[in-house]
PDB file of N, CA and C in Angstrom:
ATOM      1  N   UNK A   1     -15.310 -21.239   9.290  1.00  0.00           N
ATOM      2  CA  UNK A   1     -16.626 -20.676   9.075  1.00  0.00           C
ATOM      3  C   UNK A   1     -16.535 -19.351   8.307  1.00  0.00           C
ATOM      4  N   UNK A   2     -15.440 -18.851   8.985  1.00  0.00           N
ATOM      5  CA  UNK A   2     -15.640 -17.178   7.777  1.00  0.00           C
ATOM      6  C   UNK A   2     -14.972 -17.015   6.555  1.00  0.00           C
ATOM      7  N   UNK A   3     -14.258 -18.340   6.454  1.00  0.00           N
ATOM      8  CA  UNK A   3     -13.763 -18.637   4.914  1.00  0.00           C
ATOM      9  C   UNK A   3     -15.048 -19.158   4.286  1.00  0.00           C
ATOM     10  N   UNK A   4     -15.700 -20.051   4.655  1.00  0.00           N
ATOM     11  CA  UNK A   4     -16.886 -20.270   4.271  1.00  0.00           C
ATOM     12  C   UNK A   4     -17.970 -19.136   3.593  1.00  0.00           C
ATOM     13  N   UNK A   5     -18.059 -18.534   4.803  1.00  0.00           N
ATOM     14  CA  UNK A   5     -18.807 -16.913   4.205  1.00  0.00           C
ATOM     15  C   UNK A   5     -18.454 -15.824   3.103  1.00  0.00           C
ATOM     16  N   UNK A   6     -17.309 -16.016   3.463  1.00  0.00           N
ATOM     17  CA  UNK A   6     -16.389 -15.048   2.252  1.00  0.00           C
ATOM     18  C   UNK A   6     -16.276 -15.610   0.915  1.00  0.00           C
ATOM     19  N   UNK A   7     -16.223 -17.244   0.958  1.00  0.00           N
ATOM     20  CA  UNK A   7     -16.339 -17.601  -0.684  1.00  0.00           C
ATOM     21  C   UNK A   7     -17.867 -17.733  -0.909  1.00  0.00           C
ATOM     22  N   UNK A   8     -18.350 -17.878   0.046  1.00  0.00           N
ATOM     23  CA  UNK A   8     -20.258 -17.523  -0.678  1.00  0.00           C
ATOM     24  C   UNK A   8     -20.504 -16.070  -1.074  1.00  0.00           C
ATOM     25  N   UNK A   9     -20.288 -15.560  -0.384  1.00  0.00           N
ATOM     26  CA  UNK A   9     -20.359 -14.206  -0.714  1.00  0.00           C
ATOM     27  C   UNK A   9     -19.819 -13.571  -1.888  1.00  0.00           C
ATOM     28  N   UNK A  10     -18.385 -13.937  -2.612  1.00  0.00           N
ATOM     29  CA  UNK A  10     -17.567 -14.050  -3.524  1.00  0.00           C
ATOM     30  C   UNK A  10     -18.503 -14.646  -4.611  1.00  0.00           C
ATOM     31  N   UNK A  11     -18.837 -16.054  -4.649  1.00  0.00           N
ATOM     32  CA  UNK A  11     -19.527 -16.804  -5.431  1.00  0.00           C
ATOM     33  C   UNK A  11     -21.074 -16.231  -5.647  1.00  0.00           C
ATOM     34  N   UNK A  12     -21.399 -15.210  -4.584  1.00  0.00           N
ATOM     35  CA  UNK A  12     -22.909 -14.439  -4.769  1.00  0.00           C
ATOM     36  C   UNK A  12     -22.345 -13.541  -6.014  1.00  0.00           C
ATOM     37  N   UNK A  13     -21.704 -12.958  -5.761  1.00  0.00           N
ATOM     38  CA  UNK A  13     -21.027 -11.500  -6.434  1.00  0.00           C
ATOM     39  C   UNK A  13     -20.907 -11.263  -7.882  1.00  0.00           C
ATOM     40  N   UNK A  14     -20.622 -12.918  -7.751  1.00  0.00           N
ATOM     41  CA  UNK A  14     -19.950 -12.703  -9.303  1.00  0.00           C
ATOM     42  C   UNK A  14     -21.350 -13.532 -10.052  1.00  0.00           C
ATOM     43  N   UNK A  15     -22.124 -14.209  -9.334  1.00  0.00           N
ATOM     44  CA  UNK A  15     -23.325 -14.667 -10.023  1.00  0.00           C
ATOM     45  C   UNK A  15     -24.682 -13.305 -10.226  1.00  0.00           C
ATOM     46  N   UNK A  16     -24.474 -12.367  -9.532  1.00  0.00           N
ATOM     47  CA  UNK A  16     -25.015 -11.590  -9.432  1.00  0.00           C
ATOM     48  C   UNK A  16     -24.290 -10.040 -10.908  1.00  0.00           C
ATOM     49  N   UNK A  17     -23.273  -9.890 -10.752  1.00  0.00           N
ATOM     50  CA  UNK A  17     -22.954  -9.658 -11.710  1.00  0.00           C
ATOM     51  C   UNK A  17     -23.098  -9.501 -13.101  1.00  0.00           C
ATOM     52  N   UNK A  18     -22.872 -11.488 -13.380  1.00  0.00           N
ATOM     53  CA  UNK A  18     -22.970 -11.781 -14.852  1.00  0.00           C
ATOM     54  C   UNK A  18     -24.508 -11.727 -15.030  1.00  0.00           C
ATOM     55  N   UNK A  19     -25.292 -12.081 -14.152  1.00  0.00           N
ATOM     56  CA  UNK A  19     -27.159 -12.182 -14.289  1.00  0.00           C
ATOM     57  C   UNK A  19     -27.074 -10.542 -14.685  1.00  0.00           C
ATOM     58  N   UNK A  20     -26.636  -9.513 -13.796  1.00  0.00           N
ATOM     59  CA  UNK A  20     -27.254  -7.936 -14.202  1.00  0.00           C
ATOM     60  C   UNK A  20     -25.929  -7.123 -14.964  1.00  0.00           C
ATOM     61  N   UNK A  21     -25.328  -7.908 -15.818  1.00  0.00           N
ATOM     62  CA  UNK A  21     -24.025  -7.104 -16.908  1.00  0.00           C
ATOM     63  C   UNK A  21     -24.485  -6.485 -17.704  1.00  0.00           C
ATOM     64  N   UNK A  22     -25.948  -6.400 -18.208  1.00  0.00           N
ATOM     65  CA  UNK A  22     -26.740  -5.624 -18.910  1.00  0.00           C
ATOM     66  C   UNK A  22     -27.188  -3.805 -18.254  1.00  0.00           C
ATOM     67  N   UNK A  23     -26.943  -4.407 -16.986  1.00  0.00           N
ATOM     68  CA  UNK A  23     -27.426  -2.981 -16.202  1.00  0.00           C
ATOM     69  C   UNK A  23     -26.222  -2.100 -16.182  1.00  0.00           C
ATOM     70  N   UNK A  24     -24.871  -2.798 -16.115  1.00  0.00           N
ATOM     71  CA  UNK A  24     -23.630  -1.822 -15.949  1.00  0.00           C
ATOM     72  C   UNK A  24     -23.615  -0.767 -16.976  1.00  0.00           C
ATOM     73  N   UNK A  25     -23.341   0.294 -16.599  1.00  0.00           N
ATOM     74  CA  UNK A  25     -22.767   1.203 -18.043  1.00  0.00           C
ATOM     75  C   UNK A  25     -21.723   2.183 -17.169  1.00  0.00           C
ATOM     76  N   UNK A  26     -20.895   2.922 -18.313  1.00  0.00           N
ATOM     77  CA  UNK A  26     -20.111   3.770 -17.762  1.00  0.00           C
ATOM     78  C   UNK A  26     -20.443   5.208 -18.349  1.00  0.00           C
ATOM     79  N   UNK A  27     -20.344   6.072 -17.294  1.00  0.00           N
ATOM     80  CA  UNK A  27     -20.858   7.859 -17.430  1.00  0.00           C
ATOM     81  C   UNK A  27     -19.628   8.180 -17.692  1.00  0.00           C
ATOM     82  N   UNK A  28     -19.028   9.523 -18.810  1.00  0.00           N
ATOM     83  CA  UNK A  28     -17.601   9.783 -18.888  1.00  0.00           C
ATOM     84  C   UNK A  28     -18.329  11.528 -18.765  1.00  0.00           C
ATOM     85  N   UNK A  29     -17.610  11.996 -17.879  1.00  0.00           N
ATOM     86  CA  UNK A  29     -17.443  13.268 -16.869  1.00  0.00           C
ATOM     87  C   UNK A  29     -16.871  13.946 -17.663  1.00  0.00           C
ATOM     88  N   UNK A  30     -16.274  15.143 -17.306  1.00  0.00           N
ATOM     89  CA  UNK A  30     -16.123  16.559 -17.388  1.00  0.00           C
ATOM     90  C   UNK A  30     -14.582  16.198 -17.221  1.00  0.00           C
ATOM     91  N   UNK A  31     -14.704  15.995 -15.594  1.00  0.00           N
ATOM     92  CA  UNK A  31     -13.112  15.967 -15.179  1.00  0.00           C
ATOM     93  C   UNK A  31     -12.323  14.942 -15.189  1.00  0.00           C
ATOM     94  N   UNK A  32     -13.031  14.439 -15.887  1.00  0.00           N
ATOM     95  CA  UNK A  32     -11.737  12.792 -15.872  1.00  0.00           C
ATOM     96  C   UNK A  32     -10.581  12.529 -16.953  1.00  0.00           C
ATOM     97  N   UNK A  33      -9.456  12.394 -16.571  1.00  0.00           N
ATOM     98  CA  UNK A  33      -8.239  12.122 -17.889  1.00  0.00           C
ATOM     99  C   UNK A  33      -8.475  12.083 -19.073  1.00  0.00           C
ATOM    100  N   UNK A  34      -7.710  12.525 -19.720  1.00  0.00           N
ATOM    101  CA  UNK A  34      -7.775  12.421 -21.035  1.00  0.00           C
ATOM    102  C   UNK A  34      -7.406  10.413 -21.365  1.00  0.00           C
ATOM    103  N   UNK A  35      -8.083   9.600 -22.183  1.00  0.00           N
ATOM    104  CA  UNK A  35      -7.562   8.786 -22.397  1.00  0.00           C
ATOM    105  C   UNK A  35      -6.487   8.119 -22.712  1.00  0.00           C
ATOM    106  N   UNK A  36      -5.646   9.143 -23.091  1.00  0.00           N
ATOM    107  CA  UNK A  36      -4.283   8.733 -23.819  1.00  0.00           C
ATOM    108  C   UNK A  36      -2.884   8.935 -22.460  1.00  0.00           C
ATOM    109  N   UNK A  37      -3.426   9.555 -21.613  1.00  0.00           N
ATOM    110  CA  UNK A  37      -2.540   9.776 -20.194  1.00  0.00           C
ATOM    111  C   UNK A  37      -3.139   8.808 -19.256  1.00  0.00           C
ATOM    112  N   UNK A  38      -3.887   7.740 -19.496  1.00  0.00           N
ATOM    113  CA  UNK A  38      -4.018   6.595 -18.677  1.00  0.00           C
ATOM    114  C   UNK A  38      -3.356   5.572 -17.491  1.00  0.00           C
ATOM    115  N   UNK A  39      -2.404   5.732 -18.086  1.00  0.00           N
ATOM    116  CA  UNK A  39      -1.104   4.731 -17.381  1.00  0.00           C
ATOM    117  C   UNK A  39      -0.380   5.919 -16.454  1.00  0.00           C
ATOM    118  N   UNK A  40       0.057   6.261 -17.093  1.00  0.00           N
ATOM    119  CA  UNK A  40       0.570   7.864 -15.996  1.00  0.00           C
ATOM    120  C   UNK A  40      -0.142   8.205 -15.237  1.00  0.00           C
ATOM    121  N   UNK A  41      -1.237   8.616 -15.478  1.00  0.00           N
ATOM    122  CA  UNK A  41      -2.273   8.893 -14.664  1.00  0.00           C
ATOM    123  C   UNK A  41      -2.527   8.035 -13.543  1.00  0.00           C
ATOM    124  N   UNK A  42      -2.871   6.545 -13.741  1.00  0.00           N
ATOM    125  CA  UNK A  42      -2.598   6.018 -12.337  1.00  0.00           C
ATOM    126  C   UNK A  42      -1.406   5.462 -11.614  1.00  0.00           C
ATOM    127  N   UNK A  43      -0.345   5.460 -12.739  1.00  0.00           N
ATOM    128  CA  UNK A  43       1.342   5.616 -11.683  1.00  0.00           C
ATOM    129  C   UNK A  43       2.046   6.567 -11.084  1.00  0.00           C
ATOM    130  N   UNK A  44       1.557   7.853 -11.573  1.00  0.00           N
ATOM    131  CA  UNK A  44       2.339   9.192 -11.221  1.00  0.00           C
ATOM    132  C   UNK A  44       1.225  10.188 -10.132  1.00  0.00           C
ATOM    133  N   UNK A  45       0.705   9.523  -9.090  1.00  0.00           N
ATOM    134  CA  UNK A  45       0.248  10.162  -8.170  1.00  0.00           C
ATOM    135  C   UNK A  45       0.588  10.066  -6.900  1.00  0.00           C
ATOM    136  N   UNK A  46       0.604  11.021  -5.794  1.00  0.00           N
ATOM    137  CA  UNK A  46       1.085  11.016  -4.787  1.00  0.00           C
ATOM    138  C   UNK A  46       1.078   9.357  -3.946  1.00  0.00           C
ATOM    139  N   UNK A  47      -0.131   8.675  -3.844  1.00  0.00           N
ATOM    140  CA  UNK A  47      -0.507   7.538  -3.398  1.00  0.00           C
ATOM    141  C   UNK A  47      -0.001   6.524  -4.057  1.00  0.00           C
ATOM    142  N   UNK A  48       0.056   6.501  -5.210  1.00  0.00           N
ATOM    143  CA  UNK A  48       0.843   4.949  -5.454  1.00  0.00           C
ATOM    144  C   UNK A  48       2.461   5.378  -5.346  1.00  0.00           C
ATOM    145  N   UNK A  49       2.986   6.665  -5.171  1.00  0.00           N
ATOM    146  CA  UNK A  49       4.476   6.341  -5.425  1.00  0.00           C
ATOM    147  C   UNK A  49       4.983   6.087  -3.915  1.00  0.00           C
ATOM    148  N   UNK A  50       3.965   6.746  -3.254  1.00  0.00           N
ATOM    149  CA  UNK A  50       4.161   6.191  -1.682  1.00  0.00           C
ATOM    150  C   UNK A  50       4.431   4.277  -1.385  1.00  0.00           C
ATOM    151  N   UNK A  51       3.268   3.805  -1.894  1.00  0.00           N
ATOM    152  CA  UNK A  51       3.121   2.451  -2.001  1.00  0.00           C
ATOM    153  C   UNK A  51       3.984   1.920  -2.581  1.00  0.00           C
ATOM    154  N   UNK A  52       4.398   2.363  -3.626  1.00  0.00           N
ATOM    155  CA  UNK A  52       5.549   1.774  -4.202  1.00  0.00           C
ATOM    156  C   UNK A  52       6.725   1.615  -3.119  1.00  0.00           C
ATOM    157  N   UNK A  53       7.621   2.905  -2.566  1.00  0.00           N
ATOM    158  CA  UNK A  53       8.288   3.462  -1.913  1.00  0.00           C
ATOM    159  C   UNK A  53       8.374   2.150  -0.972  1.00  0.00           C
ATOM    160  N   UNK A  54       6.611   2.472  -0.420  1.00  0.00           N
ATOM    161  CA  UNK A  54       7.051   1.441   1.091  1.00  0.00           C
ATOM    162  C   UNK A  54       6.919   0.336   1.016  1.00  0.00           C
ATOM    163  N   UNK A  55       6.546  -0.249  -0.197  1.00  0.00           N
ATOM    164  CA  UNK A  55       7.009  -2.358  -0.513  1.00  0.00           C
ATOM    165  C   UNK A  55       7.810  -2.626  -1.170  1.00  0.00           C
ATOM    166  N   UNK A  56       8.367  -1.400  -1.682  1.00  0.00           N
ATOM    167  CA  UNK A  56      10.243  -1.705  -2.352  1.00  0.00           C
ATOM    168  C   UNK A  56      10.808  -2.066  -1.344  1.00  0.00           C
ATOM    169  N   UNK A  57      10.294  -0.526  -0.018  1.00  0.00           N
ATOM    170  CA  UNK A  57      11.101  -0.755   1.233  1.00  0.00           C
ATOM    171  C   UNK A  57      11.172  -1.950   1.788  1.00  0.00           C
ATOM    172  N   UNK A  58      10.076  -2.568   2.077  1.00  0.00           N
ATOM    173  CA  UNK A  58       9.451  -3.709   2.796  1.00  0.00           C
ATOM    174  C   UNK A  58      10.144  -5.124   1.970  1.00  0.00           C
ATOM    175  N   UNK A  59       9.991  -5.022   0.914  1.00  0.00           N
ATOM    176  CA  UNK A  59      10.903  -6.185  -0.193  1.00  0.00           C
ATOM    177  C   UNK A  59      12.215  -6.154   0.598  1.00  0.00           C
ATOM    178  N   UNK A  60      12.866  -4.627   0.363  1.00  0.00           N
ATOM    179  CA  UNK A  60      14.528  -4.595   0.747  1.00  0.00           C
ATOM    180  C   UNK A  60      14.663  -5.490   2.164  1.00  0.00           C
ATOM    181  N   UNK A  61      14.045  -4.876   3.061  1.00  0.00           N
ATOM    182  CA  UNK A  61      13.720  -5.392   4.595  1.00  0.00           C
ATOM    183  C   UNK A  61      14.042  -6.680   4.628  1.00  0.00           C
ATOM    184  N   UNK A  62      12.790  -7.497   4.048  1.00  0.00           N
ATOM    185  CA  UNK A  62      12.920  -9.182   4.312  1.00  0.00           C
ATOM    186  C   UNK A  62      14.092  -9.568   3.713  1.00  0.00           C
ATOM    187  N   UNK A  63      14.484  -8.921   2.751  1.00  0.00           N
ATOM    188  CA  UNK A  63      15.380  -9.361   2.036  1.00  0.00           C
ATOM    189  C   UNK A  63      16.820  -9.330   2.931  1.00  0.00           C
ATOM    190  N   UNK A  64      17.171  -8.178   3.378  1.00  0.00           N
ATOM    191  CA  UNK A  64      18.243  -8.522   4.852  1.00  0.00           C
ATOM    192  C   UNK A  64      17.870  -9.222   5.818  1.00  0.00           C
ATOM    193  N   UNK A  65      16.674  -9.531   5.935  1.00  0.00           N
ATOM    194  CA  UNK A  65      15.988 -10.260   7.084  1.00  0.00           C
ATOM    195  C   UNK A  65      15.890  -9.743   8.456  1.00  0.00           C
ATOM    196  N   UNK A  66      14.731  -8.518   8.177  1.00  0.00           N
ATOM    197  CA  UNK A  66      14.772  -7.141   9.420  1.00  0.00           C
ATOM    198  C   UNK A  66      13.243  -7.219   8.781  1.00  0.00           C
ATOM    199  N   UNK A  67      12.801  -6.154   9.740  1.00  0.00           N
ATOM    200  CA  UNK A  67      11.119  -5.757   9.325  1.00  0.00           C
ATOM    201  C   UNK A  67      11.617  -3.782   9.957  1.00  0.00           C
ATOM    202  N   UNK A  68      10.011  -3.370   9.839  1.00  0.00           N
ATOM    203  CA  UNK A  68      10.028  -1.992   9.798  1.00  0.00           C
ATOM    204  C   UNK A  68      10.092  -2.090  11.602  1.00  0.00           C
ATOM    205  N   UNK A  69       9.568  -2.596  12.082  1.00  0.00           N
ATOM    206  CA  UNK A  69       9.471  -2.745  13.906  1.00  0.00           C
ATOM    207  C   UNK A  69      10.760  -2.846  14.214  1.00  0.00           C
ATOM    208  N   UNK A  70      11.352  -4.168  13.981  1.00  0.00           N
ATOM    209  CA  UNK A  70      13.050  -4.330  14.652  1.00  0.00           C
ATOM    210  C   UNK A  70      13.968  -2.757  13.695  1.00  0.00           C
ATOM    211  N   UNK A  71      13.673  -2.314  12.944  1.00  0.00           N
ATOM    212  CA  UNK A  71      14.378  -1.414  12.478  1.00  0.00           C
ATOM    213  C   UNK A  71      14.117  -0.097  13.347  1.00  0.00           C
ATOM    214  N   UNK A  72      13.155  -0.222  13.590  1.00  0.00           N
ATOM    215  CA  UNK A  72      12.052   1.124  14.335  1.00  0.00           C
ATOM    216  C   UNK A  72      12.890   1.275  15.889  1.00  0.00           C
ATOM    217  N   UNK A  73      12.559  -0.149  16.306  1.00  0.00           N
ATOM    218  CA  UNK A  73      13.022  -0.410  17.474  1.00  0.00           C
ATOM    219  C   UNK A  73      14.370  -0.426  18.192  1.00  0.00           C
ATOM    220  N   UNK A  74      15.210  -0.695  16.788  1.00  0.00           N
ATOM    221  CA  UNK A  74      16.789  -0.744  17.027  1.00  0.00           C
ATOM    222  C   UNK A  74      16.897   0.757  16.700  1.00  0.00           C
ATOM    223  N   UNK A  75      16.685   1.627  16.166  1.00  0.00           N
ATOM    224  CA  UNK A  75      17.231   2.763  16.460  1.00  0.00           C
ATOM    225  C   UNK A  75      16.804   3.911  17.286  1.00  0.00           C
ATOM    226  N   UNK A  76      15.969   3.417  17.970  1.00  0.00           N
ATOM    227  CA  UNK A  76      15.602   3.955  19.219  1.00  0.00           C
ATOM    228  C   UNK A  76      16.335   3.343  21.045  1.00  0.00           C
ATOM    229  N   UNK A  77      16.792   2.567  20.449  1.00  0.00           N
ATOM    230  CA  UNK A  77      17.299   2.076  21.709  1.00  0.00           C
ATOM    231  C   UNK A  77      19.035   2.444  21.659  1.00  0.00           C
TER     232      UNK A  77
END
């Protein structure tokens, strides 16, 4: 049932969308990046290098076949 809901809802979204794509526009600010530092700009911030960090970690993990819990857990005991 709530897969059900979620692809109607999905299938609302995007019909709703393409009907009002005329209404979208974009405002360009004061403080926002310069265009040409784009890519940097969203790889070189505190939050994605974290993310990165912890599903490299999480990759490495499965990859010995451990998780962050049994690791957590084994060195506490």
């Amino acid at each position: 049932m709530f897969a059900v809901v979620v692809i109607s809802f999905t299938v609302l979204g995007i019909v709703f969308m393409v009907r009002d794509r005329k209404r979208f526009f974009f405002e360009h600010h004061e403080e926002e990046a310069a265009s040409n530092h784009g890519g940097a700009t969203a790889v070189v911030n505190a939050g994605m290098i974290l993310y990165i960090l912890v599903f490299f970690g999480k990759t490495l993990l499965t990859f010995l076949g451990t998780s962050y819990t049994e690791l957590l857990l084994n060195s506490f005991m």
